[in-house]
PDB file of N, CA and C in Angstrom:
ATOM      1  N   UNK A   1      38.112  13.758  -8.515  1.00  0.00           N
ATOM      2  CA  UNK A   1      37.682  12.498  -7.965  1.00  0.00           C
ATOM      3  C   UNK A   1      36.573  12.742  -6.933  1.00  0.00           C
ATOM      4  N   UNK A   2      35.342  11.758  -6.975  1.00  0.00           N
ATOM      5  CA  UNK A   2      34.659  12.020  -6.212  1.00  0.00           C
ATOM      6  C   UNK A   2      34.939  10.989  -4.781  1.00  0.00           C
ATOM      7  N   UNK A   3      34.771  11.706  -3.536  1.00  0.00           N
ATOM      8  CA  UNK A   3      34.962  11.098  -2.160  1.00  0.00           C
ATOM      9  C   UNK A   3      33.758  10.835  -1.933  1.00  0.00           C
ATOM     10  N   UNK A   4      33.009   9.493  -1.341  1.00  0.00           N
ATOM     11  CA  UNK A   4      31.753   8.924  -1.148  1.00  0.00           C
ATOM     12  C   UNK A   4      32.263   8.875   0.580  1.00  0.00           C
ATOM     13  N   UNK A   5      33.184   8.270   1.467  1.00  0.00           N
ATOM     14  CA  UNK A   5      33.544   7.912   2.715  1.00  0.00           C
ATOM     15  C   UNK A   5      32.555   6.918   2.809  1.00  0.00           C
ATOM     16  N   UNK A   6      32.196   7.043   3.898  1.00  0.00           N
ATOM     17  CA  UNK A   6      31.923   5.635   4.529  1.00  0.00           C
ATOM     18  C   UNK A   6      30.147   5.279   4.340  1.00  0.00           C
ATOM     19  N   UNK A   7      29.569   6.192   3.480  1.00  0.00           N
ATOM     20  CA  UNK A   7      28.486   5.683   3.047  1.00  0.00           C
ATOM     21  C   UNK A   7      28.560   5.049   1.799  1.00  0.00           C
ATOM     22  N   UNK A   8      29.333   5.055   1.353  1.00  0.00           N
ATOM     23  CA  UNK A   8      29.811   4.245  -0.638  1.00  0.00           C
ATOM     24  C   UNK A   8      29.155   2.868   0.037  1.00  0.00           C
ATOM     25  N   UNK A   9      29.622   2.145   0.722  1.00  0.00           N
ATOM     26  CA  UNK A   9      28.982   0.599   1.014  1.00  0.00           C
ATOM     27  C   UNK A   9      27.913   0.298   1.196  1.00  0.00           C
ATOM     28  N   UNK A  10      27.405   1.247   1.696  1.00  0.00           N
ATOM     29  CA  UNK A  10      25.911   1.471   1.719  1.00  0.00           C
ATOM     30  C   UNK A  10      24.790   1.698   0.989  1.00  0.00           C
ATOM     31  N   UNK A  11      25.676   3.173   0.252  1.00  0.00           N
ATOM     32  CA  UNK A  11      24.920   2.809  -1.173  1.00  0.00           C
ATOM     33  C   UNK A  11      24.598   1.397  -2.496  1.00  0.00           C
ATOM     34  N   UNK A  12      26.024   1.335  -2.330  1.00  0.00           N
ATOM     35  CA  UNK A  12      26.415  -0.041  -3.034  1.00  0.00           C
ATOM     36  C   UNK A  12      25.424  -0.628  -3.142  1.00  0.00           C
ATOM     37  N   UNK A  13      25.281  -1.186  -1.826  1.00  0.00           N
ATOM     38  CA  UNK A  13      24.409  -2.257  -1.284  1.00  0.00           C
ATOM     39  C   UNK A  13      22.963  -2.303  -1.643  1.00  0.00           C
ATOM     40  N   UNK A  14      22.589  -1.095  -1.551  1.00  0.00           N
ATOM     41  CA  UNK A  14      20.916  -0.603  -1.586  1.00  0.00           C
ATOM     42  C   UNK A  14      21.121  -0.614  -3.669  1.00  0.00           C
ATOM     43  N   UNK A  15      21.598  -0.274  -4.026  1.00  0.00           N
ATOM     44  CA  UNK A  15      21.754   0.068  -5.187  1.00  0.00           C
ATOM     45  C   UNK A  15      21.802  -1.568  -6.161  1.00  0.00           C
ATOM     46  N   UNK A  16      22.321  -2.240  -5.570  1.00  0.00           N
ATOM     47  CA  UNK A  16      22.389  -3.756  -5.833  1.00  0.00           C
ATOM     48  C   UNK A  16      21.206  -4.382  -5.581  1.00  0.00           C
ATOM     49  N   UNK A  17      20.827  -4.302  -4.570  1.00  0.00           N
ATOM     50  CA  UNK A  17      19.898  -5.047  -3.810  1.00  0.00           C
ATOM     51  C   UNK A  17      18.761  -3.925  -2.993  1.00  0.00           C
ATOM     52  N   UNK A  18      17.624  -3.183  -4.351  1.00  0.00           N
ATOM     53  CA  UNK A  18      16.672  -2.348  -3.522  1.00  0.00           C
ATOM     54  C   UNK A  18      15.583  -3.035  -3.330  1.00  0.00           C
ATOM     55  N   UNK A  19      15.109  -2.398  -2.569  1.00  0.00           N
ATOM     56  CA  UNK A  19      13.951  -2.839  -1.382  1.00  0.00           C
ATOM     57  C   UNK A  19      12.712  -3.693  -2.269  1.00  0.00           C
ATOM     58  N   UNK A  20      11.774  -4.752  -1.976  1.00  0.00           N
ATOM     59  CA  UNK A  20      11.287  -4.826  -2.638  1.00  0.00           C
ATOM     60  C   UNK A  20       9.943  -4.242  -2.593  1.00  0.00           C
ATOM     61  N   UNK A  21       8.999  -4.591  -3.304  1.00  0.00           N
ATOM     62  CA  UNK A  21       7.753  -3.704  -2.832  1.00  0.00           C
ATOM     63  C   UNK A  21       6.833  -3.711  -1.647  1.00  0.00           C
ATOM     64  N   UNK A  22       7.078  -4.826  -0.931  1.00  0.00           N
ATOM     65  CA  UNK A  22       6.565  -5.070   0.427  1.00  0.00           C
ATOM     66  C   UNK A  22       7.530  -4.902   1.715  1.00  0.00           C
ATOM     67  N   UNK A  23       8.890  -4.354   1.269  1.00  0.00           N
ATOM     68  CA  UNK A  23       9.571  -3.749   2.163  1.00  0.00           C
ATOM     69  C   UNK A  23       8.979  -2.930   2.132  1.00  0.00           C
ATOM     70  N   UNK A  24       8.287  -1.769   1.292  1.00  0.00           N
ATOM     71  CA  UNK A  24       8.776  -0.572   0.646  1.00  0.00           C
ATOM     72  C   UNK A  24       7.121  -0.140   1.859  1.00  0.00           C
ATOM     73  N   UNK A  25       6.314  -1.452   1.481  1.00  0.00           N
ATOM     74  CA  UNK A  25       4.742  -1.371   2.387  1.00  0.00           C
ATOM     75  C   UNK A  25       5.001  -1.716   4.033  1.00  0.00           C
ATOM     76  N   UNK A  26       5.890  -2.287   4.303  1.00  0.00           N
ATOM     77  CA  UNK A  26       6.316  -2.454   5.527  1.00  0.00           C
ATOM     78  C   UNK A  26       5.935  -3.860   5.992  1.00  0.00           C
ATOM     79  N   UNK A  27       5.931  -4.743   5.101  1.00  0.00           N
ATOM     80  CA  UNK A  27       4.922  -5.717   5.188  1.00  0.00           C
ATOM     81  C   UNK A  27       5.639  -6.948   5.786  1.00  0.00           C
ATOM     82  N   UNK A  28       5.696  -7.051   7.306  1.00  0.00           N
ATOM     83  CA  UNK A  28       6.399  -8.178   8.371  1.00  0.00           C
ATOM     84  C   UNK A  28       6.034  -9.212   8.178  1.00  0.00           C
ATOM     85  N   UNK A  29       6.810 -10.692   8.308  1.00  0.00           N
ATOM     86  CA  UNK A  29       6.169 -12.121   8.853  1.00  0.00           C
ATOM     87  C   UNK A  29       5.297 -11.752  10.053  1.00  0.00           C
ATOM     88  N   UNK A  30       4.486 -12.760  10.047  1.00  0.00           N
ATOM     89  CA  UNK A  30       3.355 -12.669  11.206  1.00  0.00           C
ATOM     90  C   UNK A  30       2.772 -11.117  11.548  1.00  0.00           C
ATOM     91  N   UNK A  31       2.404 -10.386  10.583  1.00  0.00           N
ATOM     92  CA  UNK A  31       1.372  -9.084  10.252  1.00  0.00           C
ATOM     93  C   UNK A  31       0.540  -9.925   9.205  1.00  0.00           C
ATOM     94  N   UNK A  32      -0.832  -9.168   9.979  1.00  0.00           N
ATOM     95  CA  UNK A  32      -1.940  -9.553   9.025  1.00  0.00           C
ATOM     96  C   UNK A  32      -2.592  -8.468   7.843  1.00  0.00           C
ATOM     97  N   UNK A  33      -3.142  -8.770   6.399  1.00  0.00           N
ATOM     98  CA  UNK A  33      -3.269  -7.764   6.131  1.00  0.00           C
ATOM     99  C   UNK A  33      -4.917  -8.404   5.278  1.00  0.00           C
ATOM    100  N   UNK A  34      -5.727  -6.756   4.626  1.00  0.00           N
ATOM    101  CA  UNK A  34      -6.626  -7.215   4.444  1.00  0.00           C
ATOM    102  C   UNK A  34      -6.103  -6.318   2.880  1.00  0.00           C
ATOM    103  N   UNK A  35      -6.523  -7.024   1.558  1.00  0.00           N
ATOM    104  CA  UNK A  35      -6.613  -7.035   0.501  1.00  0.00           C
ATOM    105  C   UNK A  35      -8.438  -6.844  -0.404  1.00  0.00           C
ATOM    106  N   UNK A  36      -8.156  -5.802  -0.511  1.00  0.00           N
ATOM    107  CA  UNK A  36     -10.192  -5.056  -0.987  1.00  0.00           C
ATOM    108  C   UNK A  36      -9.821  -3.983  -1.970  1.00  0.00           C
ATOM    109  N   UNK A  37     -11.118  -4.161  -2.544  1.00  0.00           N
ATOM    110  CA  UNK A  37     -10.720  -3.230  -4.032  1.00  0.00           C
ATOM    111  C   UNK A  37     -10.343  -3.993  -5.189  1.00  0.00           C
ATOM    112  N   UNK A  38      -9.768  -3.629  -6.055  1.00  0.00           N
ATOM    113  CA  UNK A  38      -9.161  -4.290  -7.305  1.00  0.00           C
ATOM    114  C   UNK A  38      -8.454  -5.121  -7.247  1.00  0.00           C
ATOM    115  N   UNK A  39      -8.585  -6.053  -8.006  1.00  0.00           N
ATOM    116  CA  UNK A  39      -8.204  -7.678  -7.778  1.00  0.00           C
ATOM    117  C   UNK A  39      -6.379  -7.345  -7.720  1.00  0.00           C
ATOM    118  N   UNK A  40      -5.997  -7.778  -6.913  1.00  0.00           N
ATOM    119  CA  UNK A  40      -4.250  -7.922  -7.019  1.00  0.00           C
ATOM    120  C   UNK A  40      -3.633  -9.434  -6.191  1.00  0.00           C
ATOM    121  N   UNK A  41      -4.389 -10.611  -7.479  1.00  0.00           N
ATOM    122  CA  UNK A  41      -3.358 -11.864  -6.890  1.00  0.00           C
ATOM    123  C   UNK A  41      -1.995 -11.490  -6.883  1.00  0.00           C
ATOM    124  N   UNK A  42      -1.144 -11.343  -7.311  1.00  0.00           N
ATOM    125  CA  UNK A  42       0.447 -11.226  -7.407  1.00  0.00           C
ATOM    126  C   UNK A  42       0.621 -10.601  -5.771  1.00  0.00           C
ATOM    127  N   UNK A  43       0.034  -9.863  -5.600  1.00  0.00           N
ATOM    128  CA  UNK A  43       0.153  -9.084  -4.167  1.00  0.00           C
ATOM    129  C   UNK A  43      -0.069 -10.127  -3.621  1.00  0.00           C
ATOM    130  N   UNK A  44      -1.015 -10.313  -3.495  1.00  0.00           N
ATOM    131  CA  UNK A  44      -1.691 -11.695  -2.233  1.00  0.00           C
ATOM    132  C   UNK A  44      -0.539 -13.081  -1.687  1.00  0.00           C
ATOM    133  N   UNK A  45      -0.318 -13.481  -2.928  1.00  0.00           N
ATOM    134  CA  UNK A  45       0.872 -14.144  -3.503  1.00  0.00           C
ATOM    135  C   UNK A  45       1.762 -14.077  -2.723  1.00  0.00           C
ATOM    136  N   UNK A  46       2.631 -12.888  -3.230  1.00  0.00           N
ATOM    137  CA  UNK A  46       4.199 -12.016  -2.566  1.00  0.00           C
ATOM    138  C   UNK A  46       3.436 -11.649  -0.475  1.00  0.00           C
ATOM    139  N   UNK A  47       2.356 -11.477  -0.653  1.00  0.00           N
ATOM    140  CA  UNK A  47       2.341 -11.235   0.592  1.00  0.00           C
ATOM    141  C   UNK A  47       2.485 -12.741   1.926  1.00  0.00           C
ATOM    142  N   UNK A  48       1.777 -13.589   1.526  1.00  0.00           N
ATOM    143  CA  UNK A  48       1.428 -15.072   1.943  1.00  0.00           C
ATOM    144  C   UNK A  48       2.947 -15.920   1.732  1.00  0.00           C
ATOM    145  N   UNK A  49       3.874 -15.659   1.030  1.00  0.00           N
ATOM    146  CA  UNK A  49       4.956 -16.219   0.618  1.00  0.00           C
ATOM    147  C   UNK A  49       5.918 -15.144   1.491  1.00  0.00           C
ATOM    148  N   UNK A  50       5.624 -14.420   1.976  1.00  0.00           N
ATOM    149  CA  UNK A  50       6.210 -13.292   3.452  1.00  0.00           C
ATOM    150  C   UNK A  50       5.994 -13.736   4.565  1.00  0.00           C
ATOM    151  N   UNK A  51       4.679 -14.535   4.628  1.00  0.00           N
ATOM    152  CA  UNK A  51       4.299 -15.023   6.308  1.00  0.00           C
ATOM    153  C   UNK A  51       3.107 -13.716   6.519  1.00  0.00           C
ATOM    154  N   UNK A  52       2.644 -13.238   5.448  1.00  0.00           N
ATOM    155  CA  UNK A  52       1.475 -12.370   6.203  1.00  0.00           C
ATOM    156  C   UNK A  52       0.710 -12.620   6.153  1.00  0.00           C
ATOM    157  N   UNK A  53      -0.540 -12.664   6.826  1.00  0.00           N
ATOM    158  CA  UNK A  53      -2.330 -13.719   6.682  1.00  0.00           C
ATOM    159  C   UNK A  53      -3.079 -12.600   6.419  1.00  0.00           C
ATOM    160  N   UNK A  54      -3.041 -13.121   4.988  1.00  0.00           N
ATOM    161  CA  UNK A  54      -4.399 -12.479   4.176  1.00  0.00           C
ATOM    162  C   UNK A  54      -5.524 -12.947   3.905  1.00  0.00           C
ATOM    163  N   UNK A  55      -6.388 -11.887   3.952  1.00  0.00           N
ATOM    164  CA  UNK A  55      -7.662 -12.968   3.743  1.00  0.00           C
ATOM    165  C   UNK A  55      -8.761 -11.218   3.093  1.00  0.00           C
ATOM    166  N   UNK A  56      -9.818 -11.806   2.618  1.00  0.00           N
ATOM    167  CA  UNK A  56     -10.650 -10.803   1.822  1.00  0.00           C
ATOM    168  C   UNK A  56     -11.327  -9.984   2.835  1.00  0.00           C
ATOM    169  N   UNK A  57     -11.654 -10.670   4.419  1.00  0.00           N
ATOM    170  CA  UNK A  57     -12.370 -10.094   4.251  1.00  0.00           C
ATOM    171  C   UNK A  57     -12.174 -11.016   6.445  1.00  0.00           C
ATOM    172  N   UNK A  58     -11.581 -10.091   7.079  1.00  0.00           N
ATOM    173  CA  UNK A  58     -10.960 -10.524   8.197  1.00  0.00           C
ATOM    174  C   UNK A  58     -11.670 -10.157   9.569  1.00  0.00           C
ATOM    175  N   UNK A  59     -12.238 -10.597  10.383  1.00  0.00           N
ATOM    176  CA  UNK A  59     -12.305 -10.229  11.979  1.00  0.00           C
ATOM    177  C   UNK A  59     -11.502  -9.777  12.775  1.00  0.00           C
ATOM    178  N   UNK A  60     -11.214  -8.618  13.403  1.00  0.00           N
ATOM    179  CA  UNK A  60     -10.504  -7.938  14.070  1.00  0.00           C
ATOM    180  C   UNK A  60      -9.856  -6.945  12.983  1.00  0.00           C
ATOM    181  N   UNK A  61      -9.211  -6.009  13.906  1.00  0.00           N
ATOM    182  CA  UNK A  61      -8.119  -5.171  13.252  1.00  0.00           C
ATOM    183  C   UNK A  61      -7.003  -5.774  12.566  1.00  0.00           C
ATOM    184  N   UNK A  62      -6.351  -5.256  11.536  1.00  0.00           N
ATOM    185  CA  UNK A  62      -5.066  -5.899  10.852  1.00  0.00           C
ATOM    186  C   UNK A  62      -3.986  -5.030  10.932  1.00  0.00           C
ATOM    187  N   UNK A  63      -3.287  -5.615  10.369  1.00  0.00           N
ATOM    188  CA  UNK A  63      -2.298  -4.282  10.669  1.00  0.00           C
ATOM    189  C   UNK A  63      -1.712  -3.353   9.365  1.00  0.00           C
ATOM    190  N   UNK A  64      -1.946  -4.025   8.295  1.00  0.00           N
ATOM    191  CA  UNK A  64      -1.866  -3.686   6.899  1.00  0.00           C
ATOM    192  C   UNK A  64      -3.466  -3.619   5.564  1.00  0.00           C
ATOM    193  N   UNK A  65      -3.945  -3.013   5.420  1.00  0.00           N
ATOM    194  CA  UNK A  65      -5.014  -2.816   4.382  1.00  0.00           C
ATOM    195  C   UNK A  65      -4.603  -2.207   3.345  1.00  0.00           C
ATOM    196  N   UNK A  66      -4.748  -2.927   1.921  1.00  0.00           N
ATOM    197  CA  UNK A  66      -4.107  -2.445   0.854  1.00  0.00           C
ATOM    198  C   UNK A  66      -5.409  -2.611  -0.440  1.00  0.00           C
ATOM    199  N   UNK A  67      -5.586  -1.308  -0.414  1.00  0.00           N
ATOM    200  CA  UNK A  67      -6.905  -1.222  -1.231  1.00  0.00           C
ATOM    201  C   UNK A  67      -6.799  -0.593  -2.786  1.00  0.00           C
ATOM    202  N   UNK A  68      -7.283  -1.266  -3.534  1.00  0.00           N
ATOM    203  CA  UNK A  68      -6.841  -0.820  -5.363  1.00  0.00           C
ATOM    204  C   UNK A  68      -8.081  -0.266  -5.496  1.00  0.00           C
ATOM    205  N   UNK A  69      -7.698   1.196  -6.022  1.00  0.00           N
ATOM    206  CA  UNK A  69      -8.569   1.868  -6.496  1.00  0.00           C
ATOM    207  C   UNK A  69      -8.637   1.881  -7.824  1.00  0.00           C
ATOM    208  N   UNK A  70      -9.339   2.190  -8.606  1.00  0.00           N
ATOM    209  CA  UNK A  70      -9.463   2.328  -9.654  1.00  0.00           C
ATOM    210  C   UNK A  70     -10.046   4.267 -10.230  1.00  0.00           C
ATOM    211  N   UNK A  71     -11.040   4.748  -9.352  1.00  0.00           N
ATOM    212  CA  UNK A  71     -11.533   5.613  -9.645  1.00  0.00           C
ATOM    213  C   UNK A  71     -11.724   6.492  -8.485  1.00  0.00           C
ATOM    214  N   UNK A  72     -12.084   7.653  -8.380  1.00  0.00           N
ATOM    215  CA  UNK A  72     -11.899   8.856  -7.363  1.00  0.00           C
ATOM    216  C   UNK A  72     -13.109   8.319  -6.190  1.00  0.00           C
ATOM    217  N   UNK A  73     -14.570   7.785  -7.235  1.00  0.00           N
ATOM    218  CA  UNK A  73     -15.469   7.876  -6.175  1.00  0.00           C
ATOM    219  C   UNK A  73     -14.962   6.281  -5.200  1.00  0.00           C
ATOM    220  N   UNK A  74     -14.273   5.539  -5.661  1.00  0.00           N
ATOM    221  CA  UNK A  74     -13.843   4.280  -4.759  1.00  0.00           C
ATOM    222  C   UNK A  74     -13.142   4.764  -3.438  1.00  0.00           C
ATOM    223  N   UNK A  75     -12.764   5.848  -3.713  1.00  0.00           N
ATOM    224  CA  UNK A  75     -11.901   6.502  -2.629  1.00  0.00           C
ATOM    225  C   UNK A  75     -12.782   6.708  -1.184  1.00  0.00           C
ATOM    226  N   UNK A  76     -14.048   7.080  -1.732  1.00  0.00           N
ATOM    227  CA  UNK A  76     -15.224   6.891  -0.429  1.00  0.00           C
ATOM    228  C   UNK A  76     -15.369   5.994   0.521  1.00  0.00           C
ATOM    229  N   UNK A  77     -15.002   4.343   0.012  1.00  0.00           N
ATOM    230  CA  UNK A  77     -14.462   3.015   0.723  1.00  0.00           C
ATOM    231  C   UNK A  77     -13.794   3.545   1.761  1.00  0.00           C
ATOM    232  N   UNK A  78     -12.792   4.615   1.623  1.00  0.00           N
ATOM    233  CA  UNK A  78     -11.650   4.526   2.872  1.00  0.00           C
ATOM    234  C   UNK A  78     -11.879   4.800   4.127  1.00  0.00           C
ATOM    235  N   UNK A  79     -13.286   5.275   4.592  1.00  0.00           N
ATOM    236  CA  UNK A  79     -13.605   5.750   5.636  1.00  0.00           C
ATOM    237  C   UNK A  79     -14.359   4.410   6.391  1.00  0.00           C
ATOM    238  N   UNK A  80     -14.702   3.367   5.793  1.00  0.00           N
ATOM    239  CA  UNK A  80     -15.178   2.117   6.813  1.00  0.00           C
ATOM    240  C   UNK A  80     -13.827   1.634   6.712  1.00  0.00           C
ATOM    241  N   UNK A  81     -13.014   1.007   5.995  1.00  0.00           N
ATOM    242  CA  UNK A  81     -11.673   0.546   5.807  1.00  0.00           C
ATOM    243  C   UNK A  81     -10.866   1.575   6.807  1.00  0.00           C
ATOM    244  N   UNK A  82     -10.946   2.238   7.414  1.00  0.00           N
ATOM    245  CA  UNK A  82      -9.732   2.368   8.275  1.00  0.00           C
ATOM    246  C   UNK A  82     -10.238   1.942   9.779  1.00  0.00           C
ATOM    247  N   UNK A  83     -11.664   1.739   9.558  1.00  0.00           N
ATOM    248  CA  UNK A  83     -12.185   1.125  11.450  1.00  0.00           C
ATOM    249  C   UNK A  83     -11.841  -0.455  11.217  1.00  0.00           C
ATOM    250  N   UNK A  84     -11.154  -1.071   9.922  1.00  0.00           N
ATOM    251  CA  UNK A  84     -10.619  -2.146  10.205  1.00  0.00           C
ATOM    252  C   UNK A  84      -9.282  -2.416  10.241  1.00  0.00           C
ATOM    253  N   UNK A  85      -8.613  -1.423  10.712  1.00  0.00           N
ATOM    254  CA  UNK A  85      -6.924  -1.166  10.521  1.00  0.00           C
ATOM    255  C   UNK A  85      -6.762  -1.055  12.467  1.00  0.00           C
ATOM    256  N   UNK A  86      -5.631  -1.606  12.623  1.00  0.00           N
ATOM    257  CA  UNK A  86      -5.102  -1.528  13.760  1.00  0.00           C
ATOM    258  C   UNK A  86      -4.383   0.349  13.950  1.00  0.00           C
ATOM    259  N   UNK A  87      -4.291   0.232  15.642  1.00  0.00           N
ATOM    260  CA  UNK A  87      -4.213   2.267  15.884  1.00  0.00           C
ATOM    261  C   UNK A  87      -2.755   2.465  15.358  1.00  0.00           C
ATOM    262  N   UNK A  88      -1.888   1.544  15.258  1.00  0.00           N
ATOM    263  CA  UNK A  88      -0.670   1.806  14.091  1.00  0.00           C
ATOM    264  C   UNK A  88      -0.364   0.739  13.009  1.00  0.00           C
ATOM    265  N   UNK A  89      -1.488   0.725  12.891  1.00  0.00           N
ATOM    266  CA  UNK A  89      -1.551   0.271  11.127  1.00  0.00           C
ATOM    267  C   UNK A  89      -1.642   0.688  10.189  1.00  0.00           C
ATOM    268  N   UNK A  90      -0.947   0.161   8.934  1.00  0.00           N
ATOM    269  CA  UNK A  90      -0.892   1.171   7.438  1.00  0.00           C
ATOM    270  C   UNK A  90      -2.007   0.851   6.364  1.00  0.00           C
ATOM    271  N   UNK A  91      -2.471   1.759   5.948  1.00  0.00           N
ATOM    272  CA  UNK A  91      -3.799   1.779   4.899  1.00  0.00           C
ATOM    273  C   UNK A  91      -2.363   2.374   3.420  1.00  0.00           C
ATOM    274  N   UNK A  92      -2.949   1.616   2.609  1.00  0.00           N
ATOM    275  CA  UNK A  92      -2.446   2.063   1.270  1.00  0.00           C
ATOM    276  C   UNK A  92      -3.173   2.003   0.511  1.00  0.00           C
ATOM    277  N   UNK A  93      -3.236   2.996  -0.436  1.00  0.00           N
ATOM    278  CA  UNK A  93      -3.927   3.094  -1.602  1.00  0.00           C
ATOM    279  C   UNK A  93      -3.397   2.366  -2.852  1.00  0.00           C
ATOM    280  N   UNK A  94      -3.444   1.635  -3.816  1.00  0.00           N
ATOM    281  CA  UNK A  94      -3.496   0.974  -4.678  1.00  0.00           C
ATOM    282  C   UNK A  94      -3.619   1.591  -6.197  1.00  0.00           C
ATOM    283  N   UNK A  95      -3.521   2.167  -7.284  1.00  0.00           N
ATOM    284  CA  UNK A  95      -3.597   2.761  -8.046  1.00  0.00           C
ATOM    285  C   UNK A  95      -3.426   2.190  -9.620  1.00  0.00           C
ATOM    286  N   UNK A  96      -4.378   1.952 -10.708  1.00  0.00           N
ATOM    287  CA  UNK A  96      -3.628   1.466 -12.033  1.00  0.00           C
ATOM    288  C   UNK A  96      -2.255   2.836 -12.240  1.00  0.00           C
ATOM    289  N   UNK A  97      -1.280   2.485 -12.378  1.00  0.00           N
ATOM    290  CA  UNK A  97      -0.334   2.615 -13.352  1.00  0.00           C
ATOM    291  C   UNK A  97      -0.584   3.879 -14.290  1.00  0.00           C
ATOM    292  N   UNK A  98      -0.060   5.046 -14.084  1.00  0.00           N
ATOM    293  CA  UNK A  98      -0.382   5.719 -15.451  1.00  0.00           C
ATOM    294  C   UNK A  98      -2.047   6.429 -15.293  1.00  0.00           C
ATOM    295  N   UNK A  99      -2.796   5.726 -14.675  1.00  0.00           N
ATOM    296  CA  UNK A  99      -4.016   6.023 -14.916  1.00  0.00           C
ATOM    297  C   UNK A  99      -4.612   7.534 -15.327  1.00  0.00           C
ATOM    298  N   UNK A 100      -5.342   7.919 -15.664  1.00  0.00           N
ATOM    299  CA  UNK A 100      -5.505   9.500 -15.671  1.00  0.00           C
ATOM    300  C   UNK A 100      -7.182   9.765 -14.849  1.00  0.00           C
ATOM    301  N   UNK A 101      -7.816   8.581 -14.882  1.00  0.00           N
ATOM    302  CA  UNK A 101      -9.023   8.809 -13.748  1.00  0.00           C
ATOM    303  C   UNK A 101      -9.088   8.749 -12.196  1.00  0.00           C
ATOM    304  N   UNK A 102      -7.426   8.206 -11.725  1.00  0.00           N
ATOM    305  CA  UNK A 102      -7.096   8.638 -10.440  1.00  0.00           C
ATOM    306  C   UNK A 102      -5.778   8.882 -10.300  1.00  0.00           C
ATOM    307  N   UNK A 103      -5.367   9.836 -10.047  1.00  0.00           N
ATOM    308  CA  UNK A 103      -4.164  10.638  -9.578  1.00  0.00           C
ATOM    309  C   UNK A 103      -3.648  10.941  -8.380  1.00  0.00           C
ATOM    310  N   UNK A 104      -2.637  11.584  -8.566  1.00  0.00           N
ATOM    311  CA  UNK A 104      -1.825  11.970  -6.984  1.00  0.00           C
ATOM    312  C   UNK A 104      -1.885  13.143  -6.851  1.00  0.00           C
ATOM    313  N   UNK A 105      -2.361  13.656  -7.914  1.00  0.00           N
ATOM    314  CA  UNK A 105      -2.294  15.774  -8.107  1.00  0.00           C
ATOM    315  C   UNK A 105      -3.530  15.924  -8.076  1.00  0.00           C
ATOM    316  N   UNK A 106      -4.790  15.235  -8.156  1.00  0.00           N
ATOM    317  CA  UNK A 106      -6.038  15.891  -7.802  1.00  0.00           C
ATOM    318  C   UNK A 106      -6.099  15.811  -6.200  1.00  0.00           C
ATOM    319  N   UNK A 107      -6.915  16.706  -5.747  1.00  0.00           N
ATOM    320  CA  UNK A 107      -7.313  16.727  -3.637  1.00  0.00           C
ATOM    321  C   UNK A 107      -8.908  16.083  -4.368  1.00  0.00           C
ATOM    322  N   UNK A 108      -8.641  15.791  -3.042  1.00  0.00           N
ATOM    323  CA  UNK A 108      -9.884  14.923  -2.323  1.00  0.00           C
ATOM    324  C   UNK A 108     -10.542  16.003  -1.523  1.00  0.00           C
ATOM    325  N   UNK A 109     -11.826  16.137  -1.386  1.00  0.00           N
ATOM    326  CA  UNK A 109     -12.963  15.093  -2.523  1.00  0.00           C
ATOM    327  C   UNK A 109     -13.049  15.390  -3.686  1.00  0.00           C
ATOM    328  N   UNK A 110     -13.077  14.763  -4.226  1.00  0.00           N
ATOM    329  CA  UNK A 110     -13.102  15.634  -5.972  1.00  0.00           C
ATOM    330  C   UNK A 110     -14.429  16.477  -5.850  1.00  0.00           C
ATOM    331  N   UNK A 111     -14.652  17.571  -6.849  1.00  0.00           N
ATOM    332  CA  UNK A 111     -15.462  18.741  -7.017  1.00  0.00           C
ATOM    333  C   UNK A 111     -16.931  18.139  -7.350  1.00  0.00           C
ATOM    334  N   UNK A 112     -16.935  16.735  -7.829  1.00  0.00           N
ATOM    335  CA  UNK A 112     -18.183  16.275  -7.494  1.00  0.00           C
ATOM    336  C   UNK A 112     -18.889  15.889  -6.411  1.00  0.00           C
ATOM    337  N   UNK A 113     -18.334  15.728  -5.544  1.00  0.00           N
ATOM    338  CA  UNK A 113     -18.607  15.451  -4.493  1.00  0.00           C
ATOM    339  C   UNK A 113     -18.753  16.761  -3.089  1.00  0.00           C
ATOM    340  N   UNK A 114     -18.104  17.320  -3.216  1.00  0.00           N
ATOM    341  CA  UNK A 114     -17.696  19.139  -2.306  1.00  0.00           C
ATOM    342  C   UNK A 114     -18.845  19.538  -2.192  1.00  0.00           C
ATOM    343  N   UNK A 115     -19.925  19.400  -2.911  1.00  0.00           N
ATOM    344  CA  UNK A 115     -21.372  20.410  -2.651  1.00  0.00           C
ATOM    345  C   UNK A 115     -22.318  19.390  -1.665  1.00  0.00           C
ATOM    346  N   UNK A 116     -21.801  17.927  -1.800  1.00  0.00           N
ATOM    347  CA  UNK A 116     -22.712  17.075  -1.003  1.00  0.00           C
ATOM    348  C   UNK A 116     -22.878  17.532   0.474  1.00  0.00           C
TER     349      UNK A 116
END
């Protein structure tokens, strides 16, 4: 027999009811976030139906930036995109699914770019 003790309810719980994907981004009522890069209404959506104020394209720091990449050289974007992020704010990268023209196992900068 397996003994779980006093975390079994816990698991339970999480196991029933896991996080959804804007838990998972950290994404609070009343946090603002900025949405750039590859189109993601459904995000925008789920985010605004949270209480977070999105907008394309925002004044001041935010506290969330969630940017869809599509390809390695888009990745260059990230260096003006983080002077619009608050000093503990989260930048996320965005990714198609599966893709094989941007990955999690290639380093940055890619080898086209290294001689610049």
């Amino acid at each position: 027999m397996l003994e779980l003790g006093a975390e079994a309810a816990k698991w339970a719980k999480r196991i029933i009811n896991p996080p959804s994907r804007l838990d998972k981004l950290g994404a609070k009522p009343g946090m603002s976030a900025l949405v750039a890069g590859a189109r993601h209404d459904d995000l925008v959506d789920e985010l605004e139906t949270r209480g977070v104020t999105v907008a394309g394209s925002m004044p001041g720091a935010v506290d969330l930036i969630l940017y869809g990449a599509e390809t390695w050289d888009a990745l260059a974007r990230l260096d003006d995109l983080r002077h619009k992020l608050k000093p503990d704010g989260a930048l996320w990268v965005i990714r198609p699914k599966g893709s094989k023209s941007i990955t999690e196992a290639r380093s940055w900068p890619p080898e086209s770019a290294q001689g610049s």
